[in-house]
PDB file of N, CA and C in Angstrom:
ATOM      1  N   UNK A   1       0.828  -1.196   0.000  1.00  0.00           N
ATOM      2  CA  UNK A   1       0.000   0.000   0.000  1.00  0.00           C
ATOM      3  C   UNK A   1       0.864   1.248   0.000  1.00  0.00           C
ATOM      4  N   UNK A   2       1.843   0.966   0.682  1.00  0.00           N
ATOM      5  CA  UNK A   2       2.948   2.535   0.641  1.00  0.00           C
ATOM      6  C   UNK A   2       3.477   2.735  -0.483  1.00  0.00           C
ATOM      7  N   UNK A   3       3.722   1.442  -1.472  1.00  0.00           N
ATOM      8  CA  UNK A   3       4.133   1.895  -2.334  1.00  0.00           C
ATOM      9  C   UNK A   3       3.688   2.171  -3.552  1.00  0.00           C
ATOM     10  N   UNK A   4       2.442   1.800  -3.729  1.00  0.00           N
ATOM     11  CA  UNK A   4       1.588   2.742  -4.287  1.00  0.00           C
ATOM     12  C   UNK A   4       0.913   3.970  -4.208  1.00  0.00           C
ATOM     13  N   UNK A   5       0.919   4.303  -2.942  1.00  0.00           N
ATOM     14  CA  UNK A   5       0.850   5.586  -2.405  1.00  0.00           C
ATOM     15  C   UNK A   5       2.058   6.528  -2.946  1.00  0.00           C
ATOM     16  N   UNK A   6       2.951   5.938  -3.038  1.00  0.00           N
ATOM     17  CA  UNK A   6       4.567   6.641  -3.238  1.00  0.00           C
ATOM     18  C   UNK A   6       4.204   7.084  -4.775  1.00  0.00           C
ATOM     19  N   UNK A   7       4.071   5.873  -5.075  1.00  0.00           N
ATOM     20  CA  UNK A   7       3.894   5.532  -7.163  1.00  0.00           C
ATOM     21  C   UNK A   7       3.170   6.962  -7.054  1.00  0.00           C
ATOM     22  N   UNK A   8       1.301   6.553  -6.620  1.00  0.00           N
ATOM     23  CA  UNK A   8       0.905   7.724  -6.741  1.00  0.00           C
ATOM     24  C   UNK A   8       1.277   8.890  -6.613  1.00  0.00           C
ATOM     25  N   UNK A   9       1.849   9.397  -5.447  1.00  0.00           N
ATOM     26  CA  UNK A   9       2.511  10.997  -5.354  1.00  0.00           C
ATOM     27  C   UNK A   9       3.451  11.112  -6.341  1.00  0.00           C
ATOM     28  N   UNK A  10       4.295  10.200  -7.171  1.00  0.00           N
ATOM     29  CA  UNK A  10       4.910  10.514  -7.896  1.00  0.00           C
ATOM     30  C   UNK A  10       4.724  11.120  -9.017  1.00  0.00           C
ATOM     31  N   UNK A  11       3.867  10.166  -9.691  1.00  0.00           N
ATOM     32  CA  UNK A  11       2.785  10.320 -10.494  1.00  0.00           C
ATOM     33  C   UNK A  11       2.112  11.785 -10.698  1.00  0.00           C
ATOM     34  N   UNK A  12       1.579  12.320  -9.389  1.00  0.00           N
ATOM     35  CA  UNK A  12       0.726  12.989  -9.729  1.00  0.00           C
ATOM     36  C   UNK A  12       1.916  14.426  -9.046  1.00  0.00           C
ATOM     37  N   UNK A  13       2.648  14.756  -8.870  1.00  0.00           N
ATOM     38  CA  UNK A  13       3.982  15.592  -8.636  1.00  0.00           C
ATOM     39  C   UNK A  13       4.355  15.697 -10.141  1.00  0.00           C
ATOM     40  N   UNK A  14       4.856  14.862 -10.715  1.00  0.00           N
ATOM     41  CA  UNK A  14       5.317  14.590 -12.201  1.00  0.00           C
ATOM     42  C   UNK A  14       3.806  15.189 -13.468  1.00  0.00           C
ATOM     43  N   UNK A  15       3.106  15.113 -13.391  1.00  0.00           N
ATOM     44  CA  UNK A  15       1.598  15.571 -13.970  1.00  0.00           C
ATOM     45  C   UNK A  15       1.557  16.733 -13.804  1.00  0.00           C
ATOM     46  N   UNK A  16       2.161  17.396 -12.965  1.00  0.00           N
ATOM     47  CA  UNK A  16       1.414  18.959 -11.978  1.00  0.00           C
ATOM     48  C   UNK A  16       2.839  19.988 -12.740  1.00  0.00           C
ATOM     49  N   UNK A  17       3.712  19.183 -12.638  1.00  0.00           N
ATOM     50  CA  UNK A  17       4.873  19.955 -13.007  1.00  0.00           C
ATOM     51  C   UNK A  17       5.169  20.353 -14.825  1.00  0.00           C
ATOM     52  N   UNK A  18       4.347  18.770 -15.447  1.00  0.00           N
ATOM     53  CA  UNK A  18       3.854  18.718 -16.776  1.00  0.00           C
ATOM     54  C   UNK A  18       3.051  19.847 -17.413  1.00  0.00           C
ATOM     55  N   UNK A  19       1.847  19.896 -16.591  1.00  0.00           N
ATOM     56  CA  UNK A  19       0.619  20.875 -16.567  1.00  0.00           C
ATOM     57  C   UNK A  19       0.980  22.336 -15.611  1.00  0.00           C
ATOM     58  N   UNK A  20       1.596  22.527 -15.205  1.00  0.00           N
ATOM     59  CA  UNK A  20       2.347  23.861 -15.385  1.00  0.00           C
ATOM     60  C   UNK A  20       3.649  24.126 -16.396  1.00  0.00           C
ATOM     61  N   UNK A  21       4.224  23.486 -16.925  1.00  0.00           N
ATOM     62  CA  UNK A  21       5.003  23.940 -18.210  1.00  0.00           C
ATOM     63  C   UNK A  21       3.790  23.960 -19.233  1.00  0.00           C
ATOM     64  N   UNK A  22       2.640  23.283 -19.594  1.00  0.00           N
ATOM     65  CA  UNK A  22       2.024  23.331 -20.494  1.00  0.00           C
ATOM     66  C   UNK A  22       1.194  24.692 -20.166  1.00  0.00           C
ATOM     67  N   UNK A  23       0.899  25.165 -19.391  1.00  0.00           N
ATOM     68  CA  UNK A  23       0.199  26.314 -19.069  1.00  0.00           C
ATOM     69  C   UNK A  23       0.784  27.482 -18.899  1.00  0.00           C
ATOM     70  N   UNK A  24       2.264  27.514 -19.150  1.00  0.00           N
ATOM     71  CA  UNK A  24       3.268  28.501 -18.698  1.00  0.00           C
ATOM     72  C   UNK A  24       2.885  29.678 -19.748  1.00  0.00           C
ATOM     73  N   UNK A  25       2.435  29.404 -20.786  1.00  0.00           N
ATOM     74  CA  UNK A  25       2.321  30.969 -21.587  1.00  0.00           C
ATOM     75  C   UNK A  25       0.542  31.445 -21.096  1.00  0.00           C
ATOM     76  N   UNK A  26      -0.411  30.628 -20.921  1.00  0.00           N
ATOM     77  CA  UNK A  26      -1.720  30.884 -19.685  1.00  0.00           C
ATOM     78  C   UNK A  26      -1.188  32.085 -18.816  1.00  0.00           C
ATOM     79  N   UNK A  27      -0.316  31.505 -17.681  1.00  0.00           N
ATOM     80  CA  UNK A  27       0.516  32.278 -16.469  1.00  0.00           C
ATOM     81  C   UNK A  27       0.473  33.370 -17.323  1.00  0.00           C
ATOM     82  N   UNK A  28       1.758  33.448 -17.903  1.00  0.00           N
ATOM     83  CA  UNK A  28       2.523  34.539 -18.139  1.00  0.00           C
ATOM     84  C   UNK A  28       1.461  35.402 -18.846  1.00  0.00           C
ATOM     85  N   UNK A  29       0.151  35.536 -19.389  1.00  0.00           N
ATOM     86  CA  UNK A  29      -0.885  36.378 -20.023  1.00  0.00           C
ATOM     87  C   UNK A  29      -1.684  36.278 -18.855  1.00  0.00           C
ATOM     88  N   UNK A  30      -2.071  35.698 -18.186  1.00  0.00           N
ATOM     89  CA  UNK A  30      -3.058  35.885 -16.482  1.00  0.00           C
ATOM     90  C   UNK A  30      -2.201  36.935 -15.975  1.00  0.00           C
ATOM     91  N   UNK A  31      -0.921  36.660 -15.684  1.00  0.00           N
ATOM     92  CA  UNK A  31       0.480  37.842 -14.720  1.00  0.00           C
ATOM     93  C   UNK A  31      -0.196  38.659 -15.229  1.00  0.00           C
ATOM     94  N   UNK A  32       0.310  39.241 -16.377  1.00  0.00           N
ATOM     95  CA  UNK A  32       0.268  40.456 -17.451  1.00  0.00           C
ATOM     96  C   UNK A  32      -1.137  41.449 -16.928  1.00  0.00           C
ATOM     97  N   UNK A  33      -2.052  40.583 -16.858  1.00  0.00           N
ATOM     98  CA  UNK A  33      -3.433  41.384 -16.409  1.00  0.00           C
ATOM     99  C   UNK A  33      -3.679  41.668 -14.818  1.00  0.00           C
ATOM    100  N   UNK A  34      -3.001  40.979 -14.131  1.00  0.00           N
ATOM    101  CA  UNK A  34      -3.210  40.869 -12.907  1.00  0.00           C
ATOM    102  C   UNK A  34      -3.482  39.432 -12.228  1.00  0.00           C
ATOM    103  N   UNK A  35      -3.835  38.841 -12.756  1.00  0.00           N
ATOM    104  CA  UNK A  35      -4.293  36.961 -12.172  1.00  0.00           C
ATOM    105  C   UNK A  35      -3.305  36.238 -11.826  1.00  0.00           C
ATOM    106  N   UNK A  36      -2.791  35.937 -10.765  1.00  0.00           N
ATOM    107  CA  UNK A  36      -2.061  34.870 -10.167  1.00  0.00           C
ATOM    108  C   UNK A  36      -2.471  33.519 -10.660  1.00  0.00           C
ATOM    109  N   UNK A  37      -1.951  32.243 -11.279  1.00  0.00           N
ATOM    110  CA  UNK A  37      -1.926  31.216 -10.855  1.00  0.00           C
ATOM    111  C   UNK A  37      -1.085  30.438 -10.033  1.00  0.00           C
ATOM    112  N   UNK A  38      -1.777  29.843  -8.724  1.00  0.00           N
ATOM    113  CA  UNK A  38      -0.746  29.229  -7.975  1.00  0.00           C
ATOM    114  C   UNK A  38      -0.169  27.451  -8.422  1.00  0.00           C
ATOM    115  N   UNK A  39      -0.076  27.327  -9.235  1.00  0.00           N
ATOM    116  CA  UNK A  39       0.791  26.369  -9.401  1.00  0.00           C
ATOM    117  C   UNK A  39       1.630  25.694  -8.762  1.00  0.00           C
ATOM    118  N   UNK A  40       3.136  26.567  -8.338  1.00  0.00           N
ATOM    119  CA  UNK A  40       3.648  26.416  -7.447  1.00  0.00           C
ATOM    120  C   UNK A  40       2.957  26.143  -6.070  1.00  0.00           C
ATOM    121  N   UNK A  41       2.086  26.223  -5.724  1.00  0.00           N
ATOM    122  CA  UNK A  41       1.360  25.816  -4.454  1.00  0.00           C
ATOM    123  C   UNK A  41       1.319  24.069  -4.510  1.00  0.00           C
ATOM    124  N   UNK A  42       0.407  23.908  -5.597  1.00  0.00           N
ATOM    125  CA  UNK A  42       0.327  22.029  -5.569  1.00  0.00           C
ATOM    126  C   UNK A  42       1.979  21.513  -5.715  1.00  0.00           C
ATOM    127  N   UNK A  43       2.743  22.163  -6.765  1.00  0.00           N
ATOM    128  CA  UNK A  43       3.534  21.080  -6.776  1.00  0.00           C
ATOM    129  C   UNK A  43       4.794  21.006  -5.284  1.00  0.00           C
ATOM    130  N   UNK A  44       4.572  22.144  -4.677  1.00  0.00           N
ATOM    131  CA  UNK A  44       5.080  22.296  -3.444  1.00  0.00           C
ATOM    132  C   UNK A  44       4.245  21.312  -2.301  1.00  0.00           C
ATOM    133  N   UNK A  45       2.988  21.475  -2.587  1.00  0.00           N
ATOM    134  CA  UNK A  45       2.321  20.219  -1.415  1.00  0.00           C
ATOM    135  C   UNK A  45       2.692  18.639  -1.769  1.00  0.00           C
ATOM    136  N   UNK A  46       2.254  18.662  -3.233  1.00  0.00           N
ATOM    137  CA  UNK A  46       3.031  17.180  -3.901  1.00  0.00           C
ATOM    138  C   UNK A  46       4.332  16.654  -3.511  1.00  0.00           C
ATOM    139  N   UNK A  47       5.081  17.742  -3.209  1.00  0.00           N
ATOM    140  CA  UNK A  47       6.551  17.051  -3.024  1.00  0.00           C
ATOM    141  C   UNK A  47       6.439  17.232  -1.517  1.00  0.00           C
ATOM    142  N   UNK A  48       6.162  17.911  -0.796  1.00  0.00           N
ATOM    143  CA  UNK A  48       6.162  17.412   0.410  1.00  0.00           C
ATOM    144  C   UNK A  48       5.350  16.145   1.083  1.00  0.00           C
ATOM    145  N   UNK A  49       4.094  16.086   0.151  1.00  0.00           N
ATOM    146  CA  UNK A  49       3.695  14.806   0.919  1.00  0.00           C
ATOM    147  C   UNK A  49       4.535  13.578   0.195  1.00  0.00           C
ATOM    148  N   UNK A  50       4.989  13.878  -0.722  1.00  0.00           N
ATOM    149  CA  UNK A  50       5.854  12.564  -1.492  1.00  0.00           C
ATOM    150  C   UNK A  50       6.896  12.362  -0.425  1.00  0.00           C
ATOM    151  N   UNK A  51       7.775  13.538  -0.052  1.00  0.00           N
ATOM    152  CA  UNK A  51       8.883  13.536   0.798  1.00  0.00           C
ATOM    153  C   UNK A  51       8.595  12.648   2.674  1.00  0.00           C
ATOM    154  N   UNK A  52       7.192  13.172   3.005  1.00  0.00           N
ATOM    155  CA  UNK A  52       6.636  12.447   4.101  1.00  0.00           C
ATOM    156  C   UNK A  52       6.419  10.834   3.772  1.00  0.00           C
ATOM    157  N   UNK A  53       6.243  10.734   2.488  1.00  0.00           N
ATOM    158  CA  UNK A  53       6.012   9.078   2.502  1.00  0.00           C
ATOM    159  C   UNK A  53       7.005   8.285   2.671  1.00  0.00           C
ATOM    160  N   UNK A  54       8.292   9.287   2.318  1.00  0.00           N
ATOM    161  CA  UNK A  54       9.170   8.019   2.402  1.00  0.00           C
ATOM    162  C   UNK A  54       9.852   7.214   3.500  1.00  0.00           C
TER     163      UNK A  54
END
């Protein structure tokens, strides 16, 4: 079970980091107007709970 739990956080850390490079020109035209996306928020929780699993 942990280590599918692990798989999973990996998984979905690796996805988040995917889907913010794919959204990076999104960001950078949201910035421009004023709109934050936090991005950096998930993949910062992702790696910490990945980092707690191990």
């Amino acid at each position: 079970m942990n280590r599918l739990y692990r798989a999973t956080l990996l998984t979905l850390y690796q996805l988040s980091i995917f889907a913010g490079i794919l959204l990076l020109p999104l960001a950078l035209g949201a910035r421009r107007l004023g709109i934050p996306i936090p991005i950096h928020r998930v993949i910062a929780r992702l790696d910490e709970a990945y980092e707690a699993a191990k």
